[in-house]
N, C-alpha and C. Protein backbone atom coordinates (compact mmCIF):
# COMPACT_ATOMS: atom_id res chain seq x y z
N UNK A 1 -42.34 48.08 91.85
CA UNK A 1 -41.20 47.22 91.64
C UNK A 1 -40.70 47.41 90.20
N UNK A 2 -39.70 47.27 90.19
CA UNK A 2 -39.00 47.79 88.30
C UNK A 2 -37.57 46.52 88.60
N UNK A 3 -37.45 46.15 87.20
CA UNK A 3 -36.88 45.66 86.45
C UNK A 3 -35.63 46.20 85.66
N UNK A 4 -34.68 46.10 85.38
CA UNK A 4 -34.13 46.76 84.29
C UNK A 4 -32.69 46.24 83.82
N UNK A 5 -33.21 45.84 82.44
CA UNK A 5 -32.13 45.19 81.75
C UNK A 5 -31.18 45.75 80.72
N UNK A 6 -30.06 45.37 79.95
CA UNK A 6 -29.34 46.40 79.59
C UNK A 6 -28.91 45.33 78.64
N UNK A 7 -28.85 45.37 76.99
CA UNK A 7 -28.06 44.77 76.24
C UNK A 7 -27.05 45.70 75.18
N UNK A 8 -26.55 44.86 74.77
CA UNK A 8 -25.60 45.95 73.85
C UNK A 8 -25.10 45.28 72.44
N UNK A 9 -25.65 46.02 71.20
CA UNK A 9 -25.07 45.21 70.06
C UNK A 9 -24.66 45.98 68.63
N UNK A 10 -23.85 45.39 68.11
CA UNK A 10 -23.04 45.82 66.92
C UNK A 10 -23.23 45.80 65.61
N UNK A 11 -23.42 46.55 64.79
CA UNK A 11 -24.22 46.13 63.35
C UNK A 11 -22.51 46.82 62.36
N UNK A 12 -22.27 45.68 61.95
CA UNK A 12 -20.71 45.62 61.04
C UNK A 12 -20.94 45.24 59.95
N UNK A 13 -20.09 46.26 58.92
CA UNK A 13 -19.96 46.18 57.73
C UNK A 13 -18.86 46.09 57.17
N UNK A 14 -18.06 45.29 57.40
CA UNK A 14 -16.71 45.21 56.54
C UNK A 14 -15.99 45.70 54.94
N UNK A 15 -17.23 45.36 54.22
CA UNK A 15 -16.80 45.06 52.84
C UNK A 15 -17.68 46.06 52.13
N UNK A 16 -18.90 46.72 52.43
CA UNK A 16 -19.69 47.34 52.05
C UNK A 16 -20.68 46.35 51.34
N UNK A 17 -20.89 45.26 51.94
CA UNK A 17 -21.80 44.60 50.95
C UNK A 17 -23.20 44.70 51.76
N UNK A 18 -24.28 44.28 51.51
CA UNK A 18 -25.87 44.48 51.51
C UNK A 18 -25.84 44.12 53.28
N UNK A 19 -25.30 42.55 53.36
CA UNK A 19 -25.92 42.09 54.75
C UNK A 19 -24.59 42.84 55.67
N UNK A 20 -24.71 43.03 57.06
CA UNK A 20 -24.18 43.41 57.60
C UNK A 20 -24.07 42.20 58.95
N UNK A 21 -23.17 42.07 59.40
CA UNK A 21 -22.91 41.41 60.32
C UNK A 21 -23.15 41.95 62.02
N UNK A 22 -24.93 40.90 62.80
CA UNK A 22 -25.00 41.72 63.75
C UNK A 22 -23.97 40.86 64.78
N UNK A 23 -23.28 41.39 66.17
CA UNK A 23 -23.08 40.93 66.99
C UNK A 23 -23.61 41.36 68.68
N UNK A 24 -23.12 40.42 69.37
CA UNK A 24 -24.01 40.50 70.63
C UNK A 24 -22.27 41.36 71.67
N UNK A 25 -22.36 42.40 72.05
CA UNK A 25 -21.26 42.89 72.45
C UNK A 25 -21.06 42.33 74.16
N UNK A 26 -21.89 41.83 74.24
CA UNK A 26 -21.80 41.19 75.72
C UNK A 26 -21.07 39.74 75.58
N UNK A 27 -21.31 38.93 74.74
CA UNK A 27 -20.70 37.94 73.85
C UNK A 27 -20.30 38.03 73.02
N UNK A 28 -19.12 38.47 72.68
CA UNK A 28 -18.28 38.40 71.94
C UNK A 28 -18.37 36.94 70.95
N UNK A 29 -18.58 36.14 71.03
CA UNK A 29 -18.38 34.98 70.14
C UNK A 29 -20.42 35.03 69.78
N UNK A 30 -20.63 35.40 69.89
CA UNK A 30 -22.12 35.37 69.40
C UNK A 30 -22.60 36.54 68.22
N UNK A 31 -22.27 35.92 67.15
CA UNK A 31 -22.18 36.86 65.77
C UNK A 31 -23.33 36.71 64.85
N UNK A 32 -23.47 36.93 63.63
CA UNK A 32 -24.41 36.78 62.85
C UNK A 32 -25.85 36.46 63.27
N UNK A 33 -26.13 37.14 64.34
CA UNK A 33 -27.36 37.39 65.07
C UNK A 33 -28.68 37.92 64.04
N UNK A 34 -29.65 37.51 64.15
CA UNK A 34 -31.26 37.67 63.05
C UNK A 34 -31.71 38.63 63.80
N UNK A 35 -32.49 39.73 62.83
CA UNK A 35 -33.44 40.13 63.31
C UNK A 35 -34.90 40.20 62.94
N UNK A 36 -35.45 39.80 64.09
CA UNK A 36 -36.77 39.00 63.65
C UNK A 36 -37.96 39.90 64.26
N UNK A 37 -39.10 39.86 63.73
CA UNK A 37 -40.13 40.48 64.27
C UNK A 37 -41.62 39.40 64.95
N UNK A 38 -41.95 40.22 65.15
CA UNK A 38 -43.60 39.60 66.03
C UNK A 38 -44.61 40.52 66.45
N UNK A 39 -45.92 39.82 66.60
CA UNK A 39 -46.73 41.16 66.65
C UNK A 39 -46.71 41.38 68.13
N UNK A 40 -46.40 40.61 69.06
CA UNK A 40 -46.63 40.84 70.49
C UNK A 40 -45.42 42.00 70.89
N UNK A 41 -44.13 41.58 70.30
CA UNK A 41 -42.69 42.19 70.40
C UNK A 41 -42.32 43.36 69.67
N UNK A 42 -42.93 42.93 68.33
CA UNK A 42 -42.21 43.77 67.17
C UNK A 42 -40.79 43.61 66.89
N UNK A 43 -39.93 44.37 66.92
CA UNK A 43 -38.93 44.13 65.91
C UNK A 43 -37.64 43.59 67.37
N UNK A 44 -37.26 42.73 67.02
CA UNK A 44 -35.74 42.45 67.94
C UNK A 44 -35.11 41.45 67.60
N UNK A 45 -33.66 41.39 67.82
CA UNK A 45 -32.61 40.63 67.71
C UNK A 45 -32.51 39.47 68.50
N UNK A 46 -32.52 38.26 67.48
CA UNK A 46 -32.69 36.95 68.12
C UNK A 46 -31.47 36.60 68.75
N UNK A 47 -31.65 35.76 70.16
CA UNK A 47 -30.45 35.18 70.72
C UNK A 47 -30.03 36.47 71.68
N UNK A 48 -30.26 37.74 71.52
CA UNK A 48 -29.35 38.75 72.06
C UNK A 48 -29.38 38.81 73.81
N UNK A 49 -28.35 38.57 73.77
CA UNK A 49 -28.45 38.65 75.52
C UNK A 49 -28.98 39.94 76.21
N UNK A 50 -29.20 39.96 77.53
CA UNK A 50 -29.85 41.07 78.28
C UNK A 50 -28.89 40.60 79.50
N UNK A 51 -28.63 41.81 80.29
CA UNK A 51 -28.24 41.64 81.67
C UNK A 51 -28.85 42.33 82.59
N UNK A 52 -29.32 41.93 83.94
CA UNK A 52 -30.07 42.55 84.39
C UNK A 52 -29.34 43.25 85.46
N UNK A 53 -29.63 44.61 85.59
CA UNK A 53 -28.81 45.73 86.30
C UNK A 53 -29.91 46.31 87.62
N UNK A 54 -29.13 46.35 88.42
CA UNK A 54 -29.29 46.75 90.03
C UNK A 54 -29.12 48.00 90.42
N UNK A 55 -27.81 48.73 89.44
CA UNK A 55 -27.81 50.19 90.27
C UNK A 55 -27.29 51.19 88.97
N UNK A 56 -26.89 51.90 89.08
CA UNK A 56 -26.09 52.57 88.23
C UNK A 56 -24.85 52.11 87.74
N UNK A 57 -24.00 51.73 88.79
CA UNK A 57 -22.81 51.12 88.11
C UNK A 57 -22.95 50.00 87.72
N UNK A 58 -24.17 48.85 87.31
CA UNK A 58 -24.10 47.59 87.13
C UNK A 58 -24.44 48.27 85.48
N UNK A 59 -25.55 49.20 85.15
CA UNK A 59 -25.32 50.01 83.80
C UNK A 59 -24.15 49.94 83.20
N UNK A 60 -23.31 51.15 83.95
CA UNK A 60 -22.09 51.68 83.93
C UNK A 60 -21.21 50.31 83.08
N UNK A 61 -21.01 49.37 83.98
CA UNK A 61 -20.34 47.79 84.05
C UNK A 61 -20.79 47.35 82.56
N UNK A 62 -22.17 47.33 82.23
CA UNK A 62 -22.26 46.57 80.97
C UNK A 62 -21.95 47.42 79.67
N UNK A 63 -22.49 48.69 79.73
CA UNK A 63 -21.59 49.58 78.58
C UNK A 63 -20.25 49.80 78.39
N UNK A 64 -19.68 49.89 79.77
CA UNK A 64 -18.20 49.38 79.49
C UNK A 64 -17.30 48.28 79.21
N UNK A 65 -18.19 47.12 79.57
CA UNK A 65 -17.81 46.06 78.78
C UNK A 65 -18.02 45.80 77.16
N UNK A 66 -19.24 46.52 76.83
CA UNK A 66 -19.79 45.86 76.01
C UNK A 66 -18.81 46.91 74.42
N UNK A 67 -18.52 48.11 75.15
CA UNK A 67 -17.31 49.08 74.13
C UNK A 67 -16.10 48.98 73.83
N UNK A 68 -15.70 47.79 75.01
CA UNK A 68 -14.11 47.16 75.16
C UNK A 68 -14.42 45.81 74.03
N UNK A 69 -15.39 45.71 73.38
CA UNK A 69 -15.76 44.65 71.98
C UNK A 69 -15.80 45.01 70.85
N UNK A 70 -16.21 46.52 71.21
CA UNK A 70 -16.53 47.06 69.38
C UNK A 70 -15.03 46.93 68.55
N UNK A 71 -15.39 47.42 67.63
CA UNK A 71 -14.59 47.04 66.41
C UNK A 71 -14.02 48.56 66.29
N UNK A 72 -12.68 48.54 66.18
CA UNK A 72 -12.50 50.50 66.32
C UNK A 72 -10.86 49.82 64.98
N UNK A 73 -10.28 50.97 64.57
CA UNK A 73 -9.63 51.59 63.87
C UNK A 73 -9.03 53.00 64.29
N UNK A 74 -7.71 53.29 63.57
CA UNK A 74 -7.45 54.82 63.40
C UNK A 74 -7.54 55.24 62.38
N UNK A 75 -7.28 56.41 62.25
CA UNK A 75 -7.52 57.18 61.40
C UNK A 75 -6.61 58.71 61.69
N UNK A 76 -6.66 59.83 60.97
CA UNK A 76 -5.81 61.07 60.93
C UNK A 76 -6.84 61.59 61.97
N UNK A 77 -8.23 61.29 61.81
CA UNK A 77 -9.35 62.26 62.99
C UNK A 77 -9.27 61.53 64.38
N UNK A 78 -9.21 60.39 64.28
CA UNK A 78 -9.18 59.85 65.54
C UNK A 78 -8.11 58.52 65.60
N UNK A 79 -7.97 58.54 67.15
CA UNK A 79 -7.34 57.08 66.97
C UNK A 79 -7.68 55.92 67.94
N UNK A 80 -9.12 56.39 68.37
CA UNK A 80 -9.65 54.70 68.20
C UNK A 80 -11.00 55.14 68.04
N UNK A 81 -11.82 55.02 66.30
CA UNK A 81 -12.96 55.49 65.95
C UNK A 81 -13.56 54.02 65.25
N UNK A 82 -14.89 54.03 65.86
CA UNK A 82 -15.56 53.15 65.75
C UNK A 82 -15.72 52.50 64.09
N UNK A 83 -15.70 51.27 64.25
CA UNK A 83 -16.01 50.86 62.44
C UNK A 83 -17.30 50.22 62.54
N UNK A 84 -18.15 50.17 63.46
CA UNK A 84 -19.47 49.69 63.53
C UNK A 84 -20.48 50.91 63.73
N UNK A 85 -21.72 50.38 64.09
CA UNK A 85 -22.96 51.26 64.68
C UNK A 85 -23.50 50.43 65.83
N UNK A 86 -23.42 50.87 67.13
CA UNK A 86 -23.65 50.57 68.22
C UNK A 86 -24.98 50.80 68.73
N UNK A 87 -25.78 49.93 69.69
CA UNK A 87 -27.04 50.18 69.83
C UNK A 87 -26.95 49.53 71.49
N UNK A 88 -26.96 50.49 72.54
CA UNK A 88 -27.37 50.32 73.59
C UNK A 88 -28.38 50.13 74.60
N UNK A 89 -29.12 49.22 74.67
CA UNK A 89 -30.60 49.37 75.06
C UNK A 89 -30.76 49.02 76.53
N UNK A 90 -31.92 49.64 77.11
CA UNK A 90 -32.17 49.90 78.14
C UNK A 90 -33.86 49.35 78.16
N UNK A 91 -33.62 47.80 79.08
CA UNK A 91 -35.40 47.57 79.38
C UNK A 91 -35.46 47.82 80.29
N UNK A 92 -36.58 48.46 80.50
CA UNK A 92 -37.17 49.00 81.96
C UNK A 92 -38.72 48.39 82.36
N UNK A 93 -38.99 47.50 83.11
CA UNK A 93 -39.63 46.74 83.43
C UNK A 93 -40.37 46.91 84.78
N UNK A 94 -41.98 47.14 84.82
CA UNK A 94 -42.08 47.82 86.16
C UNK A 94 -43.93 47.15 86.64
N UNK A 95 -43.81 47.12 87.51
CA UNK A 95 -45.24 46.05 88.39
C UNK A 95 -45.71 46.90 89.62
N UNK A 96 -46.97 47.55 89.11
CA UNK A 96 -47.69 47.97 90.76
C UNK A 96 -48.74 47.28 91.23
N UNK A 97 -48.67 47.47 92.49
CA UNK A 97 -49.42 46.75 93.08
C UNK A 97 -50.96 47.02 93.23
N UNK A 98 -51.14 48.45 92.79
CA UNK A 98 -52.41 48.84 92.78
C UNK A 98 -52.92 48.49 91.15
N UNK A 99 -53.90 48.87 91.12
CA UNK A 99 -54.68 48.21 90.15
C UNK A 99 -54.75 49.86 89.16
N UNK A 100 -53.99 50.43 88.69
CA UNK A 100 -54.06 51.85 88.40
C UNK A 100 -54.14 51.41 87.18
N UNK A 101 -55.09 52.38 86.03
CA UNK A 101 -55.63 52.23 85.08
C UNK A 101 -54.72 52.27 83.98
N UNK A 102 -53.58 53.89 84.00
CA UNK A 102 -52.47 53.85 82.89
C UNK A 102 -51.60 52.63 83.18
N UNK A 103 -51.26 51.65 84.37
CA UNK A 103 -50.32 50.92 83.95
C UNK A 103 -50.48 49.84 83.15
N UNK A 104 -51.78 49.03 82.88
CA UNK A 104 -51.91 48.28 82.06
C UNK A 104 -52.03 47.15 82.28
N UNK A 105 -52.39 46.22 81.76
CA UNK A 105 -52.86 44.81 82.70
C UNK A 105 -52.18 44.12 83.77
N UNK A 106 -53.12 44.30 84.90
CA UNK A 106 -52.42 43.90 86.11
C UNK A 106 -50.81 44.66 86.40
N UNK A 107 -51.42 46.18 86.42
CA UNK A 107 -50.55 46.79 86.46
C UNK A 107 -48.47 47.00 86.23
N UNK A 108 -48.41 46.20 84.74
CA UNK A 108 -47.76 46.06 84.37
C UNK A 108 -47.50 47.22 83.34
N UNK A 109 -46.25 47.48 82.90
CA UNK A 109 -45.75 48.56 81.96
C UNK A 109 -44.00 48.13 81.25
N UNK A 110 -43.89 48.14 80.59
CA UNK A 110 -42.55 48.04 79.88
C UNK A 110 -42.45 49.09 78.80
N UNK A 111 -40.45 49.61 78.98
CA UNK A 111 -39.96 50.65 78.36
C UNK A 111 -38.90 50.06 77.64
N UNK A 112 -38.41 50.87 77.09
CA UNK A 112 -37.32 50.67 75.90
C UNK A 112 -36.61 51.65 75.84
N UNK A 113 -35.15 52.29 76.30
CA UNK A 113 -34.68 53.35 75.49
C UNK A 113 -33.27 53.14 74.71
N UNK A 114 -33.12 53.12 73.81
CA UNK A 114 -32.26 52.52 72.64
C UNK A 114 -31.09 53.89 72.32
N UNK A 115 -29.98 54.06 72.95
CA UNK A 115 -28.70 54.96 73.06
C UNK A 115 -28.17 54.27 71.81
N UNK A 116 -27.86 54.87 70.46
CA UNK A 116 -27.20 55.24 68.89
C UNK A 116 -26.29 55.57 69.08
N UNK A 117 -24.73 54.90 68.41
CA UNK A 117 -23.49 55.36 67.54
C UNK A 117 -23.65 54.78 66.46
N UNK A 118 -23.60 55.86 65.85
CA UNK A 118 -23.35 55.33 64.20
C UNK A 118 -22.36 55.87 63.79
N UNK A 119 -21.66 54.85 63.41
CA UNK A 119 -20.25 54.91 62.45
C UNK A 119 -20.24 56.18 61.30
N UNK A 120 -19.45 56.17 60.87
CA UNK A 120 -19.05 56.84 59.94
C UNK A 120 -19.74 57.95 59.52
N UNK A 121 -19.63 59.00 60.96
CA UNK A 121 -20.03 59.88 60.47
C UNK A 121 -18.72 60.76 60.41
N UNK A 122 -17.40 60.65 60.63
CA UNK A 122 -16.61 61.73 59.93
C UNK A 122 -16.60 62.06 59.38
N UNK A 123 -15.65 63.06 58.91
CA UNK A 123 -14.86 63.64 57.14
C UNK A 123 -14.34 62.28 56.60
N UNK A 124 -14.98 62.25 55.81
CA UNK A 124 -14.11 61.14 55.03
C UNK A 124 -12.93 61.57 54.51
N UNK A 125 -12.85 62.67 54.09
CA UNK A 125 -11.93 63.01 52.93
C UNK A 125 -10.56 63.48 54.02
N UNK A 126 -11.20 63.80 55.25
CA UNK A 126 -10.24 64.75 56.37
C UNK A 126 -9.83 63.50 57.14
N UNK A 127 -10.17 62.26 57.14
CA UNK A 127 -9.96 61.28 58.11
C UNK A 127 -8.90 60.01 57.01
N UNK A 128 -8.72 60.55 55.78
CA UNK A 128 -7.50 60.03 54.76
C UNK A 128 -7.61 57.85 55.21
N UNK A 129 -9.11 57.83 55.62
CA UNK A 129 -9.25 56.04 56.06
C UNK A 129 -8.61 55.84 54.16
N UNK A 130 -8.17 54.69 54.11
CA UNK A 130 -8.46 53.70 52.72
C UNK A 130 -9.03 52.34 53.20
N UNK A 131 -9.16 51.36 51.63
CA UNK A 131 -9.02 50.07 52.10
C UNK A 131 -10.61 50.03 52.94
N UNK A 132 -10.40 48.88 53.94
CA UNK A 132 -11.59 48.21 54.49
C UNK A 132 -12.47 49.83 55.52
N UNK A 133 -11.77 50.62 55.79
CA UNK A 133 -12.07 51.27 56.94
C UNK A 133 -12.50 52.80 55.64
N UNK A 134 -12.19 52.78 54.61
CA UNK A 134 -12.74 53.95 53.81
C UNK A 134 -13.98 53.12 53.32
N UNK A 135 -14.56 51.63 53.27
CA UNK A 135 -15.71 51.21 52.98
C UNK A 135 -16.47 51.88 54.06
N UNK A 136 -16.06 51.00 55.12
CA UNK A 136 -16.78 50.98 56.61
C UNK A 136 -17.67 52.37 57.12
N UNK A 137 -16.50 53.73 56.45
CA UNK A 137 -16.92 55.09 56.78
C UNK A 137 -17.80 55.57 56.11
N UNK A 138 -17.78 54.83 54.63
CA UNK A 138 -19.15 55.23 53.69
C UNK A 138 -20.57 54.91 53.32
């Protein structure tokens, strides 16, 4: 039996200053999100929603929602290029029924795979941004 959940979130820098502003791209009004650690968990984003997905297109459904939130700009290189760093994650959650030794207590197992955009990796100099969006790129 498997599980599998799908969140999606935004790490923004407007101004170039130290803290960066996280958001929850599934919620849009859910901003300045913590990230907190634990020894059972380790490192994750408090509050962050998860949705739990059924097939491929229920995937499909939440990454495309969750990209119709990001924060984009133009520029001379592009004209709608991201001003954040995006982090797409994928829990994969799975229960056998046999008692098999690699899955782990009471045959339980959990995955993680974490899909990266990071901003500003253009030409800066070729993408002529100023202002808030020549911070954002640097």
């Amino acid at each position: 039996r498997f599980l599998v959940r799908a969140s999606f979130t935004e790490i923004y820098n407007a101004t170039g200053a130290v803290n960066e502003c996280i958001s929850d791209l599934l919620k849009p009004d859910c901003t300045n999100l913590q990230v907190r650690h634990s020894q059972k968990h380790g490192f994750f984003i408090n509050d962050l929603s998860t949705v739990e997905c059924n097939s491929v297109a229920d995937v499909r459904g939440v990454l495309e929602a969750g990209v119709q939130n990001r924060r984009v700009a133009s520029h001379a290189l592009n004209k709608d290029s991201s001003r954040s760093h995006a982090l797409f994650t994928l829990y994969i959650d799975s229960e056998s029924s046999s008692s098999c030794e690699e899955a782990g207590p009471q045959g339980r197992r959990h995955g993680k795979i974490t899909f990266l955009d990071l901003a500003g990796s253009e030409r800066l100099k070729e993408s002529l941004a100023e202002g808030n969006a020549r911070k954002e790129t640097q």
